[in-house]
C-alpha atoms as a PDB file:
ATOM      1  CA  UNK A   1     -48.526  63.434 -65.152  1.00  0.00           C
ATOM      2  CA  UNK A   2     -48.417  66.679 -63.643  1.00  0.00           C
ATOM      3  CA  UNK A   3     -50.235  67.449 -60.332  1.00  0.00           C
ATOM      4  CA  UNK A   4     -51.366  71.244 -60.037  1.00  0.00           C
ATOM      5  CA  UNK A   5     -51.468  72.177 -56.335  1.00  0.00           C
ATOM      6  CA  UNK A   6     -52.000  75.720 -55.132  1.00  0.00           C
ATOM      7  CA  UNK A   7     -48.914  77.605 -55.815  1.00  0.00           C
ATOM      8  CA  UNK A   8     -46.649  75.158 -57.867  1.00  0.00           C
ATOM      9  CA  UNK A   9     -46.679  71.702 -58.958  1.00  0.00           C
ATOM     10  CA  UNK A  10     -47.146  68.902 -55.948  1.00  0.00           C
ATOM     11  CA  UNK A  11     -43.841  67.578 -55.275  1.00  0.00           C
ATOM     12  CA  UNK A  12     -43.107  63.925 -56.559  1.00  0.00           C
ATOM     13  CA  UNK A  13     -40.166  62.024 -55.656  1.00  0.00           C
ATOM     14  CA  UNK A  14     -37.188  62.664 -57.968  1.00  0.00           C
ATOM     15  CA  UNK A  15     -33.610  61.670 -58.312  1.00  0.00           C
ATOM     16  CA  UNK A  16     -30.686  64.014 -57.199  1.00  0.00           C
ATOM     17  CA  UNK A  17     -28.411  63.967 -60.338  1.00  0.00           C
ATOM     18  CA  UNK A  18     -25.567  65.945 -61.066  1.00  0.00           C
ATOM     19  CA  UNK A  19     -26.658  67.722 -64.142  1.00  0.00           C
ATOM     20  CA  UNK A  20     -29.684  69.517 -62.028  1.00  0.00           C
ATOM     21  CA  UNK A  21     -32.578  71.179 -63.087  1.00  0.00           C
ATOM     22  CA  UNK A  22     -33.126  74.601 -62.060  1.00  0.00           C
ATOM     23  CA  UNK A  23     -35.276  73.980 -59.135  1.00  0.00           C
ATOM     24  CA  UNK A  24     -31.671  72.141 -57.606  1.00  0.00           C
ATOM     25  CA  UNK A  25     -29.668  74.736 -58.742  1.00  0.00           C
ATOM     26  CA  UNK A  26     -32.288  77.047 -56.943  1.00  0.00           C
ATOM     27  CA  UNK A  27     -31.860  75.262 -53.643  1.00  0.00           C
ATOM     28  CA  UNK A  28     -28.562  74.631 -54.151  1.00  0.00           C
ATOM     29  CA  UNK A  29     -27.687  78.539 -54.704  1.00  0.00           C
ATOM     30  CA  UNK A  30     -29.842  79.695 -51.816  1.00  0.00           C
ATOM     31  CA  UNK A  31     -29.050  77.095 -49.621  1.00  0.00           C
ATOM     32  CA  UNK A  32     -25.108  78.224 -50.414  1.00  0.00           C
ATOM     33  CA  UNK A  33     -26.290  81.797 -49.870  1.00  0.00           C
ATOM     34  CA  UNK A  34     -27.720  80.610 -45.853  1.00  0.00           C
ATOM     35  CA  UNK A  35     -31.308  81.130 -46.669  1.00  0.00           C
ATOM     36  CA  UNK A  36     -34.215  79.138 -44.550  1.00  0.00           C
ATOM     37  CA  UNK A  37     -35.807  76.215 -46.246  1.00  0.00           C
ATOM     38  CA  UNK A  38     -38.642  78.323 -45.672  1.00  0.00           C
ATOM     39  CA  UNK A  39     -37.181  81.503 -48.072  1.00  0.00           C
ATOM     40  CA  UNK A  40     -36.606  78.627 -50.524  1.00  0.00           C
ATOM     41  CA  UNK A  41     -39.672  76.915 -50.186  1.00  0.00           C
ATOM     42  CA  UNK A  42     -41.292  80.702 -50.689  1.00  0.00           C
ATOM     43  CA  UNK A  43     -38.923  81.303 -53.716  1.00  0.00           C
ATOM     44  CA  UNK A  44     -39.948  77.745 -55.429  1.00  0.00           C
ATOM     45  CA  UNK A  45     -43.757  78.235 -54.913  1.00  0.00           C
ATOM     46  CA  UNK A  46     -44.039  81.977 -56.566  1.00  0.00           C
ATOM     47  CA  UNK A  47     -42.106  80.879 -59.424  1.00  0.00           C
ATOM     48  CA  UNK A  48     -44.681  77.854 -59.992  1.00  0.00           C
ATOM     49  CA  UNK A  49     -42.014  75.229 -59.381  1.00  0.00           C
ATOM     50  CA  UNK A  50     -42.466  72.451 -57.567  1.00  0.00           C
ATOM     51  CA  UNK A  51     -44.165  72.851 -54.250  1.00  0.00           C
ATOM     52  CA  UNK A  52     -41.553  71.245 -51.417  1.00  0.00           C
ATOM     53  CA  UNK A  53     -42.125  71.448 -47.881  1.00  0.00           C
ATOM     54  CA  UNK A  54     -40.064  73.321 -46.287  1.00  0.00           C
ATOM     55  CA  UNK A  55     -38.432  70.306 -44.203  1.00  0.00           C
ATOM     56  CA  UNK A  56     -37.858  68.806 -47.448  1.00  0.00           C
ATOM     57  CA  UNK A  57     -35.144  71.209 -48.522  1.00  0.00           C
ATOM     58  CA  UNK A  58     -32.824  71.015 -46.233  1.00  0.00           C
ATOM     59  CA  UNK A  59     -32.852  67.320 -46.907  1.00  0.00           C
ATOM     60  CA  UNK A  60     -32.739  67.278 -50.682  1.00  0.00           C
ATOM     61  CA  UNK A  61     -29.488  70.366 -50.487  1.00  0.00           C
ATOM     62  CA  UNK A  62     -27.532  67.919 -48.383  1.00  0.00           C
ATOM     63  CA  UNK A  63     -28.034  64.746 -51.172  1.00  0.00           C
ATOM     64  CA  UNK A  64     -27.603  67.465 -53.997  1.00  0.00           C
ATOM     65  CA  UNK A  65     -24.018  68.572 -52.099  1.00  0.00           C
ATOM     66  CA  UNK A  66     -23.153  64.313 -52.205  1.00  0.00           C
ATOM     67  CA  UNK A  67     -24.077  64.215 -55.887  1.00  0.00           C
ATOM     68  CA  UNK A  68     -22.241  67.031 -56.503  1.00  0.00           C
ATOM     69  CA  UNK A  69     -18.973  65.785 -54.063  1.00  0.00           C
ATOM     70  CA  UNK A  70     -18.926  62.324 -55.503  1.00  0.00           C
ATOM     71  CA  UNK A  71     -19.089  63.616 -59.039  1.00  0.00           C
ATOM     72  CA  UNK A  72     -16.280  66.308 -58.298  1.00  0.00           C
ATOM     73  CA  UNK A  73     -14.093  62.940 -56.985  1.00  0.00           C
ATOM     74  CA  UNK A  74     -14.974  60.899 -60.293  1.00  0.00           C
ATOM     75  CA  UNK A  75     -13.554  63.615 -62.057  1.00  0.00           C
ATOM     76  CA  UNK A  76     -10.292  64.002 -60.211  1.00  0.00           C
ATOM     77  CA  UNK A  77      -9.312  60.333 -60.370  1.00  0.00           C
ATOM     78  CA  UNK A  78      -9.853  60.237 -63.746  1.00  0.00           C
ATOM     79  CA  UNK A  79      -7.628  63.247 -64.321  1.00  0.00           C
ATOM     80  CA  UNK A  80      -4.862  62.611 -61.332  1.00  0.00           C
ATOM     81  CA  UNK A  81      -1.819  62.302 -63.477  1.00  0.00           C
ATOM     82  CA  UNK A  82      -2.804  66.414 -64.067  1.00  0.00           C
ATOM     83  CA  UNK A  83      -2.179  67.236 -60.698  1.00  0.00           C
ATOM     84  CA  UNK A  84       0.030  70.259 -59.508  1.00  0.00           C
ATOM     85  CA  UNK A  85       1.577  70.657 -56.077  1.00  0.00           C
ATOM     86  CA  UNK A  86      -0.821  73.270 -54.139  1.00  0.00           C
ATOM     87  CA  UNK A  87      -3.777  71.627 -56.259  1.00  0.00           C
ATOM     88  CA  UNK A  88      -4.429  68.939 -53.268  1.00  0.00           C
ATOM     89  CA  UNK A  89      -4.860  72.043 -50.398  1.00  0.00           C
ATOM     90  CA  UNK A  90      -7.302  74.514 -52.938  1.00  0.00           C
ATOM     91  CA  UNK A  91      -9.342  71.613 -53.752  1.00  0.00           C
ATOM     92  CA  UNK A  92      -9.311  71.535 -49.615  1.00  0.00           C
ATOM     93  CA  UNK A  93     -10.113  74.624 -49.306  1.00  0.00           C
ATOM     94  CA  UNK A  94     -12.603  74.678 -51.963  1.00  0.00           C
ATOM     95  CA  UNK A  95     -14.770  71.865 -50.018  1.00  0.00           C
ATOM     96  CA  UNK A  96     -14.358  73.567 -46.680  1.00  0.00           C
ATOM     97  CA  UNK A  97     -16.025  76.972 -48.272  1.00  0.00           C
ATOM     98  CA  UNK A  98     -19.069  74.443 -49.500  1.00  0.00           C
ATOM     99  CA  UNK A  99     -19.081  72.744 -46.250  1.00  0.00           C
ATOM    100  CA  UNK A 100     -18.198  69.325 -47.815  1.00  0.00           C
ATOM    101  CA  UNK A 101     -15.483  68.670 -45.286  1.00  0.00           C
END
């Protein structure tokens, strides 16, 4: 069922997954970028997504960054014997730039 609020859809509780819909991979892009939960809130709304407050976002970009760091850690134990020397530090690196370390 679909709720129509003013400016969006009302916001129902939903699971973080990895394979995200586009209103994660909105908040996860802006919230990459530095933008307020407030910018993203303001993006969501006039697009007719779904309407989070803008406390909310901050909250649901640091669960999306878990999904997406436990996923990424799946995927290298189940491909370690591919490993390089150097791979170990990028993948370091990598996280820092995301803020996951």
């Amino acid at each position: 069922m679909k709720t129509r609020v003013t400016g969006g859809r009302a916001a129902v509780p939903k699971q973080v997954v990895a394979d995200m819909d586009s209103d994660d991979e909105i908040i996860k892009e802006m919230k990459g970028l530095g933008y307020r939960d407030e910018a993203v809130r303001d993006r969501l709304i006039s697009e007719g997504r779904i309407r989070y407050e803008a406390k909310t976002i901050s909250t649901r970009y640091i669960r999306i960054k878990r999904v997406l760091a436990a996923q990424e850690e799946r995927i290298l134990d189940e491909e370690l014997s591919d490993w390089h020397d150097g791979d170990v530090r990028l993948t370091e690196l990598k996280c820092r730039a995301l803020s996951l370390l």
